[in-house]
C-alpha atoms as a PDB file:
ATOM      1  CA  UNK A   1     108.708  83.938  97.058  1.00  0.00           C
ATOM      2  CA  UNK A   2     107.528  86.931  99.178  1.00  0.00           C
ATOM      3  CA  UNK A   3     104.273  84.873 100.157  1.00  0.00           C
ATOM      4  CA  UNK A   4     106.087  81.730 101.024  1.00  0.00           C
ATOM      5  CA  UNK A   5     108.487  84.013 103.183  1.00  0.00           C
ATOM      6  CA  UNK A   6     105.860  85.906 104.602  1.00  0.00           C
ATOM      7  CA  UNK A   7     103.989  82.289 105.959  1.00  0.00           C
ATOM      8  CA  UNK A   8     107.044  81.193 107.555  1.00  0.00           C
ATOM      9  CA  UNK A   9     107.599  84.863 109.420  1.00  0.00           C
ATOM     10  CA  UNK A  10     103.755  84.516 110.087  1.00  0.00           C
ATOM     11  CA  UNK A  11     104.093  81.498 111.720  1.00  0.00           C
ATOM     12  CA  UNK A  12     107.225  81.651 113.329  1.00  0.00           C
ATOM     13  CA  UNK A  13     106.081  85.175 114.810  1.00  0.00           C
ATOM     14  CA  UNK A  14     102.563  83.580 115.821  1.00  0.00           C
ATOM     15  CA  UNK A  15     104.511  81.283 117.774  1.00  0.00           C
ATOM     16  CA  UNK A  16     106.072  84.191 120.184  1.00  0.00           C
ATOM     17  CA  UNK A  17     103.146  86.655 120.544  1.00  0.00           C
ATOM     18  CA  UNK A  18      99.803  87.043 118.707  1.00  0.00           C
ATOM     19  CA  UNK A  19     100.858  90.317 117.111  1.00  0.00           C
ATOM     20  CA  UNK A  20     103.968  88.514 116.200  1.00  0.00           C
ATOM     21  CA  UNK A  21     102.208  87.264 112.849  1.00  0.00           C
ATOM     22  CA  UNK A  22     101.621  90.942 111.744  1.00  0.00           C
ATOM     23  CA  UNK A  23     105.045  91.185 109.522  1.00  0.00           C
ATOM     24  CA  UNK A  24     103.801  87.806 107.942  1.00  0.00           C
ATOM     25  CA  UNK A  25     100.541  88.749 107.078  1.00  0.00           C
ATOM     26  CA  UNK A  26     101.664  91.935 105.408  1.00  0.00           C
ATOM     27  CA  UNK A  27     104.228  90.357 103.586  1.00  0.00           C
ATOM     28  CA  UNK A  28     101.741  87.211 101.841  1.00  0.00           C
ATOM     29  CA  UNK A  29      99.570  90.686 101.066  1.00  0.00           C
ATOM     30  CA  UNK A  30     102.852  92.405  99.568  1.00  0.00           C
ATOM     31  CA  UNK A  31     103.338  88.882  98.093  1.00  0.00           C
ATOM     32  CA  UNK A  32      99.816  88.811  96.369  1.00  0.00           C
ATOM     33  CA  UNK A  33      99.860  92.252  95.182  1.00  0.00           C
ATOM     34  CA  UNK A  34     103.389  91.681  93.282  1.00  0.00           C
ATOM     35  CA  UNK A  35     101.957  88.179  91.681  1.00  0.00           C
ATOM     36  CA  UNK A  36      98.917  90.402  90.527  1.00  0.00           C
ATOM     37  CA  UNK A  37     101.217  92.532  88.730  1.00  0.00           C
ATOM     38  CA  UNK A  38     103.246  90.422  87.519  1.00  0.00           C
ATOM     39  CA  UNK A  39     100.068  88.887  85.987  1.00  0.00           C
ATOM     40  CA  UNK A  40      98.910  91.802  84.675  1.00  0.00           C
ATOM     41  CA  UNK A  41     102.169  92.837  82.939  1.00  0.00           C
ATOM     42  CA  UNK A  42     102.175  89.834  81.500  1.00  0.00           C
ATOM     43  CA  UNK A  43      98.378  90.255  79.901  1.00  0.00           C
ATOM     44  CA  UNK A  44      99.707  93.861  78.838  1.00  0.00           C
ATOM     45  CA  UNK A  45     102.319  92.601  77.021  1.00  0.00           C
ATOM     46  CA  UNK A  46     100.202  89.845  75.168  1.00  0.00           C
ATOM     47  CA  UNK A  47      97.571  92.625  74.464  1.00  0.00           C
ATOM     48  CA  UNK A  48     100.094  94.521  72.438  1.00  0.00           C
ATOM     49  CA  UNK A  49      99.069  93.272  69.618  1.00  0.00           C
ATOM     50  CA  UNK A  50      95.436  94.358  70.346  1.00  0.00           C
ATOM     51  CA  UNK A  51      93.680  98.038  70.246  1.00  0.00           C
ATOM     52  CA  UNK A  52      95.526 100.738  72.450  1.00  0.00           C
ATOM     53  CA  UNK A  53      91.954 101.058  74.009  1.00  0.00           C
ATOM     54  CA  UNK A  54      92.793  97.279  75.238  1.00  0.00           C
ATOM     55  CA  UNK A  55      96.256  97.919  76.127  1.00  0.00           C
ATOM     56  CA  UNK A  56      95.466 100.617  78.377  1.00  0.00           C
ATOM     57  CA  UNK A  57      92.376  99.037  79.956  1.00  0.00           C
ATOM     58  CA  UNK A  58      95.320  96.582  80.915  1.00  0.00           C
ATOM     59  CA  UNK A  59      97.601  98.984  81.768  1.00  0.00           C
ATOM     60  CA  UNK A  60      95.332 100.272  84.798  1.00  0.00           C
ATOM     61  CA  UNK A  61      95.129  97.267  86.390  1.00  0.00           C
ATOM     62  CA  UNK A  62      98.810  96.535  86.275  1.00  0.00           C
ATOM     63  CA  UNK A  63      99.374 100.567  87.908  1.00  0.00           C
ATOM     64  CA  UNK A  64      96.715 100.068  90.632  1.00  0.00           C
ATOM     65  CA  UNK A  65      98.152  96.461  91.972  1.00  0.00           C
ATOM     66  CA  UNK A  66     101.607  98.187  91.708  1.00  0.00           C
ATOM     67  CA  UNK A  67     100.022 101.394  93.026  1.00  0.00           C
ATOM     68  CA  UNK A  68      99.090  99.227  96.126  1.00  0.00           C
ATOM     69  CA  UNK A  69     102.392  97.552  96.482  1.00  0.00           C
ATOM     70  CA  UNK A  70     103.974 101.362  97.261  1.00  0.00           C
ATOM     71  CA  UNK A  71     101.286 102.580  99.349  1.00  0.00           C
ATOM     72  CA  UNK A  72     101.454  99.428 101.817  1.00  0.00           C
ATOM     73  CA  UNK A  73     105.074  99.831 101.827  1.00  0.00           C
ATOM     74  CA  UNK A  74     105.345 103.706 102.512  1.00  0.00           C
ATOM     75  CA  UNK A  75     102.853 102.427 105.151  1.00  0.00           C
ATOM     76  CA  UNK A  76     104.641 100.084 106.735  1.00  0.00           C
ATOM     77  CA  UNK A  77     108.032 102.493 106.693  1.00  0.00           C
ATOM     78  CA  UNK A  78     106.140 104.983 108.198  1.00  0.00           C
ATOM     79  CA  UNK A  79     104.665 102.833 111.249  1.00  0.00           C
ATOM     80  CA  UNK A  80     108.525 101.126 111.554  1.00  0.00           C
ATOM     81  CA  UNK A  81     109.660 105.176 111.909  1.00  0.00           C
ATOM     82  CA  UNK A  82     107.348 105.747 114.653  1.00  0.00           C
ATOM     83  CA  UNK A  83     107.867 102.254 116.549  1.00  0.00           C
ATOM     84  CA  UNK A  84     111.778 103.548 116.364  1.00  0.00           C
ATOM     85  CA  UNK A  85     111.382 106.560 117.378  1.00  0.00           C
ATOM     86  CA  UNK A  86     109.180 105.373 120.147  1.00  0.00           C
ATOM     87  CA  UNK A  87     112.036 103.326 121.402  1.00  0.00           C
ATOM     88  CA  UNK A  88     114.677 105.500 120.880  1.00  0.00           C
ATOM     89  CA  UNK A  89     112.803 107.956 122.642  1.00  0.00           C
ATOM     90  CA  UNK A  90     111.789 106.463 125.624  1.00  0.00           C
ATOM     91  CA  UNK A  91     114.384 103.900 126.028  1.00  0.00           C
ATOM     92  CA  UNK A  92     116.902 106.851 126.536  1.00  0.00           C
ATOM     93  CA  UNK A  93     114.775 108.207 129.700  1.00  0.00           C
END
């Protein structure tokens, strides 16, 4: 759902400005990330039945997709703080 949102926002932002697209793109990424964990939650939870050496081979892929899902996030706050700020800041003078 977050990729199919993030194409439309791509494409409807594409349509105003070139770096309109930018929220789109990083929300099909998002989008991807979450469907790889989702994935490999799924293959932990079959592998339960397997060794723990299995399990948590499984395990680290499902942490570093999720892992990737926060950092782009944080990232993306972070930059949206700024671009506020900026505005706020300027847009008062």
């Amino acid at each position: 759902m977050t990729v199919i949102y993030g194409i439309i926002i791509a494409i409807s932002g594409l349509l105003s400005s070139f770096f309109g697209g930018i929220p789109g793109v990083f929300s099909i990424i998002i989008g991807s990330f979450l469907f790889k964990t989702g994935q490999d939650a799924k293959n932990v939870s079959k592998a339960a039945r397997d060794s723990r050496d299995h399990i948590i081979y499984r395990a680290n892929f499902l942490f570093k997709h999720y892992g990737y899902i926060l950092l782009m996030t944080g990232i993306l706050f972070i930059v949206a703080l700024f671009i506020f700020s900026y505005f706020l800041i300027y847009s008062t003078t």
